[in-house]
Protein backbone atom coordinates (compact mmCIF):
# COMPACT_ATOMS: atom_id res chain seq x y z
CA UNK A 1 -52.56 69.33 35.63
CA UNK A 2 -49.95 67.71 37.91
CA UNK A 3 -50.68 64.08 36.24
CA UNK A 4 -50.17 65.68 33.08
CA UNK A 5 -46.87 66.50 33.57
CA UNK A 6 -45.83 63.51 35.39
CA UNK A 7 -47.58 61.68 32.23
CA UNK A 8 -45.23 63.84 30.31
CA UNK A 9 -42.29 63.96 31.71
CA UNK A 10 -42.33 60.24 32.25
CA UNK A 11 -43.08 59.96 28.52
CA UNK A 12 -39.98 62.15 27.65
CA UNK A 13 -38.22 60.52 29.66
CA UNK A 14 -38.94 56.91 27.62
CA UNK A 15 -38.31 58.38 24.52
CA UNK A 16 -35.05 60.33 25.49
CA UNK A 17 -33.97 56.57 27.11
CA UNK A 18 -34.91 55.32 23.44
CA UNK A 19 -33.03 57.63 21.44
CA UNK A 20 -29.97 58.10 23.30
CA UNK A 21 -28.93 54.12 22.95
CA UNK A 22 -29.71 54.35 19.58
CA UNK A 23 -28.06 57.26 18.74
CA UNK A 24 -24.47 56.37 21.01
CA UNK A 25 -24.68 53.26 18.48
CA UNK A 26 -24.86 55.27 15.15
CA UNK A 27 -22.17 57.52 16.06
CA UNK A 28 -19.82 54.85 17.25
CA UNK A 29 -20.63 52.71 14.31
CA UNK A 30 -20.30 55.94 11.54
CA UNK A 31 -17.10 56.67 13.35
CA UNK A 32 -16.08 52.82 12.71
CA UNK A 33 -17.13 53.05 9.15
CA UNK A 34 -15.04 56.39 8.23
CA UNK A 35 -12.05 54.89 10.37
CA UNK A 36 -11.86 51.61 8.41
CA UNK A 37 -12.02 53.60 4.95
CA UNK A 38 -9.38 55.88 6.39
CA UNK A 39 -6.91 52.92 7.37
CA UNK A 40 -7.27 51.16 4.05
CA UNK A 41 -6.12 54.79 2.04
CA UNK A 42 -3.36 54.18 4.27
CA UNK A 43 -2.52 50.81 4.73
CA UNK A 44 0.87 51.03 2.73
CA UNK A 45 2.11 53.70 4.83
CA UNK A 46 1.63 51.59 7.77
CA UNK A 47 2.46 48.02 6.72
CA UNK A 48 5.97 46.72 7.47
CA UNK A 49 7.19 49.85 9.66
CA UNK A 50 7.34 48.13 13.23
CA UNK A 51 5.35 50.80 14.17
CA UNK A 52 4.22 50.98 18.11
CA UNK A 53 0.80 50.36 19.82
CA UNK A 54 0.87 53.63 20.96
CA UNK A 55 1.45 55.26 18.06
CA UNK A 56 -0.99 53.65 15.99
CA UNK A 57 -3.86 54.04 18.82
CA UNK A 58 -3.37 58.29 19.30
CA UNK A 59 -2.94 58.37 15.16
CA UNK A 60 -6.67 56.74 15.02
CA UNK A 61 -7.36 58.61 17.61
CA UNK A 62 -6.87 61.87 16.40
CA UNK A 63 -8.41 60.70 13.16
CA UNK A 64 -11.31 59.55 14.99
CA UNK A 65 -12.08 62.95 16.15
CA UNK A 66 -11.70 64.44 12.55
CA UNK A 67 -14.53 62.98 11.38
CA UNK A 68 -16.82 63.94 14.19
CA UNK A 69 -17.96 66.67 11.58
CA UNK A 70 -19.76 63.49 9.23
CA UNK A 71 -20.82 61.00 11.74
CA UNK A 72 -22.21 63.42 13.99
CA UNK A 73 -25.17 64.66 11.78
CA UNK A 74 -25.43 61.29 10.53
CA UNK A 75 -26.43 59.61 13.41
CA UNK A 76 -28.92 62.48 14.41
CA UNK A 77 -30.61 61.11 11.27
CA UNK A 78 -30.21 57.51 11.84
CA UNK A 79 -30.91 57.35 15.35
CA UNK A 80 -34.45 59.82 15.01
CA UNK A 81 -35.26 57.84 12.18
CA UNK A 82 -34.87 54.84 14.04
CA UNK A 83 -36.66 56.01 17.35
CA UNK A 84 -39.55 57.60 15.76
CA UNK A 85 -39.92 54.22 12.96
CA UNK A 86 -40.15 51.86 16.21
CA UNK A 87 -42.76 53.97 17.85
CA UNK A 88 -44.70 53.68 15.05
CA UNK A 89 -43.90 50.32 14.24
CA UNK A 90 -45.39 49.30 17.46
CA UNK A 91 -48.33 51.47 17.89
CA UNK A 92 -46.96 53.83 20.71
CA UNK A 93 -46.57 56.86 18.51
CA UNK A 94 -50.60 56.12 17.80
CA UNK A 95 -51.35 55.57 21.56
CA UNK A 96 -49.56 59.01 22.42
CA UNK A 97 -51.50 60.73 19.63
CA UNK A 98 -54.85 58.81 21.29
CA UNK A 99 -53.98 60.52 24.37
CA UNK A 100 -53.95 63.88 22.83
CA UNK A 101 -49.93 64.68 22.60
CA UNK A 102 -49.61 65.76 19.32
CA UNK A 103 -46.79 65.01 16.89
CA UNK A 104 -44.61 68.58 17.75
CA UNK A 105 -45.08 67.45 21.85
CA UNK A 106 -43.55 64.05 21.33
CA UNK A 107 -40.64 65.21 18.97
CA UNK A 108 -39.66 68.21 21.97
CA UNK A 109 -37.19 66.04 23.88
CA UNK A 110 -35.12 65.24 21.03
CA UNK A 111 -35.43 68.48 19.33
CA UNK A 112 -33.89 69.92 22.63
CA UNK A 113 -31.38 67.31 22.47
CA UNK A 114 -30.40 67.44 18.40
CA UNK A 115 -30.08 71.27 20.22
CA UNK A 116 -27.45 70.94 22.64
CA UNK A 117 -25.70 68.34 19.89
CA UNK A 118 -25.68 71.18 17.59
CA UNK A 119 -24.36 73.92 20.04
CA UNK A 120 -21.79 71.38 21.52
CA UNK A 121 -21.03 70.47 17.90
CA UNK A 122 -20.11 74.08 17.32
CA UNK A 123 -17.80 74.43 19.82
CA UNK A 124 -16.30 71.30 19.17
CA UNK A 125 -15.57 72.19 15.19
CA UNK A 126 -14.30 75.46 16.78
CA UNK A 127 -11.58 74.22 19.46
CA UNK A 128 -11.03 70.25 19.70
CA UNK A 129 -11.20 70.09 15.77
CA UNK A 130 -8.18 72.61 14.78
CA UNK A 131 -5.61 70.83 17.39
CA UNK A 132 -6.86 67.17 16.45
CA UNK A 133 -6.36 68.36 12.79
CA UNK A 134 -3.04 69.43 13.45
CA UNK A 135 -2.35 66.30 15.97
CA UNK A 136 -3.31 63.84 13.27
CA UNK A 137 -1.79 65.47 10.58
CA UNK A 138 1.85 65.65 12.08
CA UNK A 139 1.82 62.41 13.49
CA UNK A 140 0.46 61.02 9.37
CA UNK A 141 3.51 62.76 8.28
CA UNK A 142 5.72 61.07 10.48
CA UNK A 143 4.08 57.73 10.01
CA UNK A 144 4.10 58.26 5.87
CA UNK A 145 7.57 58.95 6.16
CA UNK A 146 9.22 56.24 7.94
CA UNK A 147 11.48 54.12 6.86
CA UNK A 148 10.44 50.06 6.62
CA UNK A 149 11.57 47.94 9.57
CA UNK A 150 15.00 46.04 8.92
CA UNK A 151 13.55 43.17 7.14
CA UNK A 152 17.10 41.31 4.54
CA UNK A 153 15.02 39.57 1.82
CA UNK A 154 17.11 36.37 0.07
CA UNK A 155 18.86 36.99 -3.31
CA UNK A 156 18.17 40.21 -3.55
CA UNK A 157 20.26 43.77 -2.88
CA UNK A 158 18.80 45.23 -0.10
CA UNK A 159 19.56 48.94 0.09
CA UNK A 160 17.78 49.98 3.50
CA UNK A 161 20.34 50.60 5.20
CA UNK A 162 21.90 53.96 4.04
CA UNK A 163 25.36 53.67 2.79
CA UNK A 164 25.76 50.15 2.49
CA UNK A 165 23.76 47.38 0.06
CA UNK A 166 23.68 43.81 1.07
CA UNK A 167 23.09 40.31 -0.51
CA UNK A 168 21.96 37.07 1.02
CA UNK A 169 21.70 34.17 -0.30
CA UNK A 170 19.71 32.17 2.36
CA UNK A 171 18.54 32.95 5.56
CA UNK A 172 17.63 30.83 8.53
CA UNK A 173 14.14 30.27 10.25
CA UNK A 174 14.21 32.72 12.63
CA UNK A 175 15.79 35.20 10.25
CA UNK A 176 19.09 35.55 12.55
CA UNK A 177 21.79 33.33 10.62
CA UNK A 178 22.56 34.33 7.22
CA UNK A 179 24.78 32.57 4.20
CA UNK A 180 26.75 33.84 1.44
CA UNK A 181 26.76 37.40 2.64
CA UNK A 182 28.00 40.15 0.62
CA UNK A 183 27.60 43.93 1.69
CA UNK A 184 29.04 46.69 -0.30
CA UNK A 185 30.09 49.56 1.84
CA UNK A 186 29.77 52.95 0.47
CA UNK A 187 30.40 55.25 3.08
CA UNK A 188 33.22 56.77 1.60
CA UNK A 189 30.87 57.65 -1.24
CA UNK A 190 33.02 56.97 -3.71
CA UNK A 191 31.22 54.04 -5.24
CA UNK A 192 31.62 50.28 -5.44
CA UNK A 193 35.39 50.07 -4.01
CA UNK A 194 34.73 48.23 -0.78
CA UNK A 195 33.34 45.11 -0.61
CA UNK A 196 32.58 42.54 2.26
CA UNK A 197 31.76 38.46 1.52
CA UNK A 198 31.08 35.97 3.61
CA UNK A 199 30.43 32.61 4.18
CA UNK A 200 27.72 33.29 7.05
CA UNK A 201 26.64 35.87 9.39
CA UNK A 202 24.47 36.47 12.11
CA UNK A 203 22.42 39.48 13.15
CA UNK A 204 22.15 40.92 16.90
CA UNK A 205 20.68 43.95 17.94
CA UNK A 206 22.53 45.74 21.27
CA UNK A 207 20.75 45.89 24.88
CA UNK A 208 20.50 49.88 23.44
CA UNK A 209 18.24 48.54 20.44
CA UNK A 210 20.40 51.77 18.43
CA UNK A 211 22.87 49.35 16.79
CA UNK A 212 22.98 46.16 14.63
CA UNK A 213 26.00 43.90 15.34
CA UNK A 214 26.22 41.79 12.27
CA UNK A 215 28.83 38.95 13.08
CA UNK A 216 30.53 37.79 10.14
CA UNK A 217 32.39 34.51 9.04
CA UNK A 218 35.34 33.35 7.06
CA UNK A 219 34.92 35.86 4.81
CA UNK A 220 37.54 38.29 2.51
CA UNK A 221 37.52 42.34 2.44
CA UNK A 222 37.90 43.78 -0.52
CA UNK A 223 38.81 47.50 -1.31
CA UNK A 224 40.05 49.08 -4.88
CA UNK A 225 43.52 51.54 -3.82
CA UNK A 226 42.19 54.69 -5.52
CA UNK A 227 44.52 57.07 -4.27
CA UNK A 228 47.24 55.58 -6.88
CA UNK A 229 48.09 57.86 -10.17
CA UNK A 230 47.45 54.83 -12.29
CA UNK A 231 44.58 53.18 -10.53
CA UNK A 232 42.35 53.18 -13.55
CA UNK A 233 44.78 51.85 -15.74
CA UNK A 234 46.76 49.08 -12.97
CA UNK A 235 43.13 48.74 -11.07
CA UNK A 236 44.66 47.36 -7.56
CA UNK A 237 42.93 46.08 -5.15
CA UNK A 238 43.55 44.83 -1.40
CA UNK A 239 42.24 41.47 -0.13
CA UNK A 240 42.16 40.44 3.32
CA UNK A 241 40.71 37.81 4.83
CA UNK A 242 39.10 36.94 8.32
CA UNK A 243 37.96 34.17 10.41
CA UNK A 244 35.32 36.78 12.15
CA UNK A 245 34.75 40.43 11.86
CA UNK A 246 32.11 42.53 13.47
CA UNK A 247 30.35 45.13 11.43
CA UNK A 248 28.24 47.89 13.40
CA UNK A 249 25.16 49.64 11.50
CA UNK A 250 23.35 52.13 13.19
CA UNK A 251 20.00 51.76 13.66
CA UNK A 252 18.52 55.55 14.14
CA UNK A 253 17.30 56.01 10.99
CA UNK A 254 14.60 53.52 11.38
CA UNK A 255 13.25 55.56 14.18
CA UNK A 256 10.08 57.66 13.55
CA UNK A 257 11.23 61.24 13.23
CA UNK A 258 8.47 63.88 14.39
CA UNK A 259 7.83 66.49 12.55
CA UNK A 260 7.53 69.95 14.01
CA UNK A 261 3.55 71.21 14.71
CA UNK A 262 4.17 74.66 13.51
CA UNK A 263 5.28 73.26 10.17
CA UNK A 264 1.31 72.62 9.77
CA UNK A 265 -0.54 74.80 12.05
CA UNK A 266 -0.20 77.50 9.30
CA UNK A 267 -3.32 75.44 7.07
CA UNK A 268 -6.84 76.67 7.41
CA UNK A 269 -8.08 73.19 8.68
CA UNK A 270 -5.88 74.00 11.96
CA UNK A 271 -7.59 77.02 12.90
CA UNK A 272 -11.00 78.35 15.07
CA UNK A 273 -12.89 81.38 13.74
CA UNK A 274 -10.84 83.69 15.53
CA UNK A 275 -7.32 83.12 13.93
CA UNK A 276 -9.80 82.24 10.55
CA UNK A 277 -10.50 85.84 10.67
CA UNK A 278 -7.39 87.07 11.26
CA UNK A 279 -5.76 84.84 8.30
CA UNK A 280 -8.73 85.97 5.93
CA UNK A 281 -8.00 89.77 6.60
CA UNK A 282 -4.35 89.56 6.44
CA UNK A 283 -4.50 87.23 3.10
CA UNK A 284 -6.90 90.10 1.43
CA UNK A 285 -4.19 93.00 2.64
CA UNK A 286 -1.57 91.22 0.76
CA UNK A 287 -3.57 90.65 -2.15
CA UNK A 288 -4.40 94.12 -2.22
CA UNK A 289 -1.03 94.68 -2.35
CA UNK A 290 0.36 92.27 -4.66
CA UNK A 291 -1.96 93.75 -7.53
CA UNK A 292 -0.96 96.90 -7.09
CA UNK A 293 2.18 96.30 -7.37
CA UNK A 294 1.63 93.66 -10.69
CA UNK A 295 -0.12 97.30 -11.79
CA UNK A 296 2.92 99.20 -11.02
CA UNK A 297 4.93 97.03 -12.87
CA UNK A 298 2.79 96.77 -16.03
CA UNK A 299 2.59 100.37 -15.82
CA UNK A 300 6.12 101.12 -16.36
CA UNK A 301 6.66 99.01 -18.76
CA UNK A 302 4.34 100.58 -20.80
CA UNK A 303 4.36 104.22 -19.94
CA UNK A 304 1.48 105.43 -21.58
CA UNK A 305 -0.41 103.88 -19.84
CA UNK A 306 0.31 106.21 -16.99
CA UNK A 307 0.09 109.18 -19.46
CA UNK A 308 -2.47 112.41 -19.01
CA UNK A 309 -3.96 113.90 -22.28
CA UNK A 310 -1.52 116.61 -22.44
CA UNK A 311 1.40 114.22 -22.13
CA UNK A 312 -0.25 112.46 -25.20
CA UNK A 313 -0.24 115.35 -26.83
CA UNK A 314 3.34 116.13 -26.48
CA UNK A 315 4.36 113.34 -27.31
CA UNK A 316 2.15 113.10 -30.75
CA UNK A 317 3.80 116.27 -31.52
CA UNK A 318 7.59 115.05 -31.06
CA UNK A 319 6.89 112.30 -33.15
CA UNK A 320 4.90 113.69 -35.87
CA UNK A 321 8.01 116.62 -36.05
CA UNK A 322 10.62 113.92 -35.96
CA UNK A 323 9.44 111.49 -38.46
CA UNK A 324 5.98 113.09 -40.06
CA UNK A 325 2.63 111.45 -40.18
CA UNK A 326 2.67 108.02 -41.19
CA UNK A 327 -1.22 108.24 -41.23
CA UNK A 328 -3.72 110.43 -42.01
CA UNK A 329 -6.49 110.02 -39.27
CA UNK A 330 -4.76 111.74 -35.96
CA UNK A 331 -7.30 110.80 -33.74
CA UNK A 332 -5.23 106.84 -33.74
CA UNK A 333 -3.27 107.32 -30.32
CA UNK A 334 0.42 107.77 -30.67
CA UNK A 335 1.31 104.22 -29.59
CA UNK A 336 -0.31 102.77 -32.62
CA UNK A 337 0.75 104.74 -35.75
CA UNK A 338 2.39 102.76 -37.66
CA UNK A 339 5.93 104.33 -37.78
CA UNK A 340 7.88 101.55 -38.56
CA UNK A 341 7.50 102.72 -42.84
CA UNK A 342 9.48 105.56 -41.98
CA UNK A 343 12.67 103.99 -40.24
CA UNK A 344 15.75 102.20 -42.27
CA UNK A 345 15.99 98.43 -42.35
CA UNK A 346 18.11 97.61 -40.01
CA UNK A 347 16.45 99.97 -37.59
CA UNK A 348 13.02 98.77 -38.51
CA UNK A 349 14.09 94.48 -37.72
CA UNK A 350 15.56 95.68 -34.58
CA UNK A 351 12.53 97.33 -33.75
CA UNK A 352 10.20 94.36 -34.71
CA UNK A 353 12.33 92.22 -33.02
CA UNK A 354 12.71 93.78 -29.87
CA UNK A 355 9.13 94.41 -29.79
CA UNK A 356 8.49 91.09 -30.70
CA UNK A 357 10.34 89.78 -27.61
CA UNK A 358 9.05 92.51 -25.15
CA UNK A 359 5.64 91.13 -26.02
CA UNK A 360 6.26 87.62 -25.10
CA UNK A 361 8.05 88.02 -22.12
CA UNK A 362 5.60 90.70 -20.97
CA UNK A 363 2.44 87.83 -21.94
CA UNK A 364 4.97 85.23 -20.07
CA UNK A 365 5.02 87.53 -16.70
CA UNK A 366 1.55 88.19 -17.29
CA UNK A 367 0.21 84.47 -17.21
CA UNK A 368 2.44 84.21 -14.32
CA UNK A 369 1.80 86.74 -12.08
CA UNK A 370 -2.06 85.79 -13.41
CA UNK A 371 -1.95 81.97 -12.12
CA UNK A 372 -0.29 83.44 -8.72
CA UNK A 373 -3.00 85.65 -7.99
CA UNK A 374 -5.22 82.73 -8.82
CA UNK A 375 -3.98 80.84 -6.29
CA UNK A 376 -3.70 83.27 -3.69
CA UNK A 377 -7.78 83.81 -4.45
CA UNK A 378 -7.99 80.11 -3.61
CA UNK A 379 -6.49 79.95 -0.39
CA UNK A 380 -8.55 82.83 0.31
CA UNK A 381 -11.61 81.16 -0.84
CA UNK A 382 -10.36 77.71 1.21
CA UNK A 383 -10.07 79.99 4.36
CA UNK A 384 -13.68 81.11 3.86
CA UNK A 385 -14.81 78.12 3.19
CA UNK A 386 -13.28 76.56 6.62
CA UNK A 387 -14.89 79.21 8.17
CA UNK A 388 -18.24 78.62 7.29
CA UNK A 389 -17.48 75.16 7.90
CA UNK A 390 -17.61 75.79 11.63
CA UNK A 391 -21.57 76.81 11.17
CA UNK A 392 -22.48 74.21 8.80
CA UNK A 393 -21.96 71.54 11.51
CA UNK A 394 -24.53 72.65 13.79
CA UNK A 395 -27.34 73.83 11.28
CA UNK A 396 -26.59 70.19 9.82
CA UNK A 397 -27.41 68.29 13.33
CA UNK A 398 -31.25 70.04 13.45
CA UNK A 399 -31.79 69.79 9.57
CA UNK A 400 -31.34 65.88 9.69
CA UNK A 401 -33.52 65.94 13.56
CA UNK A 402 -36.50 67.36 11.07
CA UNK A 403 -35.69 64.91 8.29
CA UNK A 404 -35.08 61.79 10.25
CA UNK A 405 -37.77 62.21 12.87
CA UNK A 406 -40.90 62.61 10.53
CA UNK A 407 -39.94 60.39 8.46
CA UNK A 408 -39.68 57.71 10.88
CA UNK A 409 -42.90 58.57 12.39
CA UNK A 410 -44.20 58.30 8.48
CA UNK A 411 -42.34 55.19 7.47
CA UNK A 412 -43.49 53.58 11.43
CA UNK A 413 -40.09 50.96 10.21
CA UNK A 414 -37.52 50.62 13.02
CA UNK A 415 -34.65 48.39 13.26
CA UNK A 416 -31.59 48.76 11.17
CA UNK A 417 -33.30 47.92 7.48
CA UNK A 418 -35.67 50.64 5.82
CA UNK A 419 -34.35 53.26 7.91
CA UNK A 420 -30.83 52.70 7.54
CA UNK A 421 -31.07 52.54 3.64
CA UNK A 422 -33.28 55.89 3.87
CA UNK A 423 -30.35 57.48 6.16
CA UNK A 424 -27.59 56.87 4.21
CA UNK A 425 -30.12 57.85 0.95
CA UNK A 426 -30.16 61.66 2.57
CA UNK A 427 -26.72 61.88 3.94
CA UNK A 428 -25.07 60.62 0.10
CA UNK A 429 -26.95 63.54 -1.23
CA UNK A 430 -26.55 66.18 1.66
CA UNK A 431 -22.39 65.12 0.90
CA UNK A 432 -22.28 65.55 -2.62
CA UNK A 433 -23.92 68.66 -2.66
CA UNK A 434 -21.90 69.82 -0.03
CA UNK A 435 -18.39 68.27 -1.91
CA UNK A 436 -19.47 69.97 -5.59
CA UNK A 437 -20.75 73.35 -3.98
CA UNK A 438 -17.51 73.77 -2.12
CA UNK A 439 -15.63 72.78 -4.92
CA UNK A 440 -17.38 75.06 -7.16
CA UNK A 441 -17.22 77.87 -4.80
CA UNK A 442 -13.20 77.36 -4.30
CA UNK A 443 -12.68 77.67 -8.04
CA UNK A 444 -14.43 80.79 -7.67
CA UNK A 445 -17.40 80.12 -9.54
CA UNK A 446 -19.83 80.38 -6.78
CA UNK A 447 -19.76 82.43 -3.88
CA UNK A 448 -18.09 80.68 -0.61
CA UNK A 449 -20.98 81.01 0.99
CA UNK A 450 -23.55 79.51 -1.22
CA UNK A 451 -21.26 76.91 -1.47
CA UNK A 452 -20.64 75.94 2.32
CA UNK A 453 -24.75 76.06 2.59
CA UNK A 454 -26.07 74.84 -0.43
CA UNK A 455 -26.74 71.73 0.84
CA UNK A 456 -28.53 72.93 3.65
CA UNK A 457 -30.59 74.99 1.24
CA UNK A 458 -31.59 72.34 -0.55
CA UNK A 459 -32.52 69.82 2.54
CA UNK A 460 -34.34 72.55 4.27
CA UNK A 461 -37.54 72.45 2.25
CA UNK A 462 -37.28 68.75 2.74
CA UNK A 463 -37.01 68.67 6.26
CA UNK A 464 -40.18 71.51 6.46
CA UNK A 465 -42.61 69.35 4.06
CA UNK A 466 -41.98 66.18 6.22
CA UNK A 467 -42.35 67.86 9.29
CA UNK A 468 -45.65 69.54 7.96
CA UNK A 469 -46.42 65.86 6.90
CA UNK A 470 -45.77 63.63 10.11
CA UNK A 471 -47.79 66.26 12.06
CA UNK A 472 -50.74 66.49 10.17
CA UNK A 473 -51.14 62.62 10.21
CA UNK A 474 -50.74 62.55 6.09
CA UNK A 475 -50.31 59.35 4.48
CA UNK A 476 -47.00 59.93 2.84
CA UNK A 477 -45.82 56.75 2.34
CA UNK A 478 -48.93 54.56 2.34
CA UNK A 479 -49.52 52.03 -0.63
CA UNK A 480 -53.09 52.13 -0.21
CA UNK A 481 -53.70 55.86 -0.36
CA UNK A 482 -51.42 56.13 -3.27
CA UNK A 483 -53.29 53.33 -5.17
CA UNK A 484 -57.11 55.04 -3.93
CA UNK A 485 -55.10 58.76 -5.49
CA UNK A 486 -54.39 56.88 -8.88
CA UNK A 487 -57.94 54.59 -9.08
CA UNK A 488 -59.50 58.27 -9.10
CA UNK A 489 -57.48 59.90 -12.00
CA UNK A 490 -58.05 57.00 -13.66
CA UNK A 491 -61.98 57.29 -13.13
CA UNK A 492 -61.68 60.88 -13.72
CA UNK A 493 -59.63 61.03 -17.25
């Protein structure tokens, strides 16, 4: 008994030192992938900003950590598929079967550890993933909204600089020395009436880096005298000229301003189940409460609506003694008898139109306060959906265990060929279910929680038949055995 568990546990403990390079690998290289794709969406928000190391390196970092959620179950499934295909590639998985360990022995190690994956996974999706939501977020607002670096192009009118727009005509190697310089100054904000040129200039920045000290060179100022009664009409001017004259512009507003964390923390992505909950019960109070107060308000606009029988009745009677009966069958509510035949004219247009108009702006408020509720429904919906979000994670991490790790043991391929096509086969579907169900289920046309586990649903059967598969030896995947099937029904029909 005592060899067989040191058989075993040295046998775990070969597989578990298997597995866990393989699967460190995956993750990193998943989380390389999803990175890569994220920095070329953004690539012209971060191009030509003079951005810092730092910043760059905690934006990717936070991004990084957003999409634990995808490359987490996606290694699972790589690396399992991978461990379990080079086991069988090389015999071992047939040795340990020899021996008498059967297929559900061998795979307990890693199921243990696609276990603690999945419950770390959960709390991970529940804490680190609202703040590095909100983290990354902020700091890709900031980023996105950045002004360019300083960068004067030749013969063009560059208008970075706020208040002011400047022409050069050449510049100088190392970008310092400029010629013909003109720079129209509009801090006044009153237009085109003071302008600087130039012969040359050079560009400093102060031991501060806050301020640009452009250095200019026989050059004139000119400024239009707009205070003058006749200005329009006379159009004077002042020219002065100047040997060398220092202009100052202020270099703050190149400086990455930082948004404010609470401005985001507010979005469903930025929360854990607990404030989830609380969100989802206080945004189904207020709906309560908005439609009954749309109902209040369609009420009273149309008061019979709010009217008892004997109110009805009353009323019937007022009308039918003030005008007559305009029809003969008096079970027609009061509302629609056609009255109008026995007013005047003039009285009946005014009616007509001023029922006319009550009816389209009531349809107007209508569609309106109809598209708001909408909307508030979806956020709702979006809130549940994050929610079951959280779960989905960790149920995701086992699923893909039972899918990779019989198949591998079927498909007895290792390496980074079969089963990395067959991986990324599994996960394309598992995320396009996942993408359309929530989708669906946000526009309200499925429930949010069909539509957060859908995908699960559908993989689960998968991952059972390949698990009953791999441990009762079956020859899933074998040429031969499929060819021997076929050469029978062929016999046979």
């Amino acid at each position: 008994m005592q060899t067989i568990f040191t058989v075993l546990k040295k046998l775990y403990f070969y597989i578990i030192k298997s597995y866990i390079g393989t699967f460190i690998f995956t993750f990193f290289v998943a989380i390389f992938i999803l990175l890569m794709q994220f920095l070329w969406t953004y690539i012209d928000d971060f191009i030509g900003k003079g951005l810092e190391f730092s910043v760059m390196f905690k934006l990717l970092l936070f991004t990084s950590v957003t999409f634990v959620p995808m490359a987490l179950p996606l290694a699972i499934l790589l690396s399992s598929l991978m461990c379990f295909g080079n086991l069988g590639e090389y015999y071992e998985l047939v040795a340990m079967k020899a021996s008498g360990i059967s297929t559900w022995k061998i795979m307990r190690p890693l199921l243990y550890f696609s276990l603690i994956m999945s419950i770390l996974g959960f709390f991970f999706s529940n804490n680190v993933m609202p703040v590095a939501n909100l983290k990354m977020q902020t700091m890709l607002y900031d980023v996105s909204h950045k002004k360019m670096t300083l960068e004067i192009p030749e013969g063009v009118f560059y208008r970075g600089i706020d208040k002011y727009v400047i022409k050069v005509a050449k510049k100088s190697k190392d970008g310092n020395w400029m010629y013909d310089v003109m720079i129209y100054d509009h801090t006044d904000g009153k237009g085109n009436v003071k302008v600087t040129v130039a012969d040359s200039g050079y560009m400093a920045m102060t031991p501060s880096q806050r301020e640009m000290i452009f250095t200019l060179y026989d050059g004139y100022n000119y400024s239009e005298v707009i205070d003058d009664k006749d200005y329009r009409i006379r159009r004077p001017f002042q020219k002065m000229a100047f040997k060398r004259q220092f202009v100052i512009f202020d270099m703050s507003q190149f400086d990455m301003k930082h948004m404010s964390e609470d401005a985001f923390k507010n979005h469903q992505t930025m929360m854990n189940i607990k404030q989830l909950n609380i969100a989802i019960d206080s945004l189904n109070i207020e709906y309560g409460n908005r439609m009954e107060s749309n109902n209040k308000s369609l009420i009273n606009r149309f008061q019979y609506l709010n009217m008892d029988k004997d109110n009805l009745v009353k009323a019937d009677a007022k009308i039918k003694k003030r005008y007559g009966t305009a029809t003969n069958n008096d079970t027609i509510p009061v509302f629609l008898w056609p009255l109008l035949s026995n007013l005047p004219e003039k009285e009946r247009q005014s009616v007509i139109s001023i029922a006319a108009a009550n009816t389209t702006n009531m349809k107007e408020s209508i569609s309106i306060s109809d598209n708001n509720m909408r909307r508030f429904r979806i956020n709702i919906r979006k809130h549940e959906q994050v929610l079951n979000q959280k779960f989905t994670l960790s149920v995701a991490c086992i699923l893909f265990f039972f899918i990779g790790a019989p198949l591998g043991a079927i498909i007895r391929k290792g390496g980074l060929g079969m089963p990395v096509v067959v991986s990324v086969v599994f996960f394309v579907i598992y995320y396009v279910i996942t993408i359309i169900g929530e989708r669906v289920a946000v526009n309200g046309e499925m429930s949010v929680f069909l539509g957060a586990w859908i995908s699960s649903i559908v993989l689960f059967p998968i991952g059972i038949f390949l698990t009953f598969k791999a441990t009762t030896d079956a020859a899933l995947l074998d040429a031969e055995s499929w060819k021997k099937l076929f050469s029978k029904k062929r016999k046979k029909s």
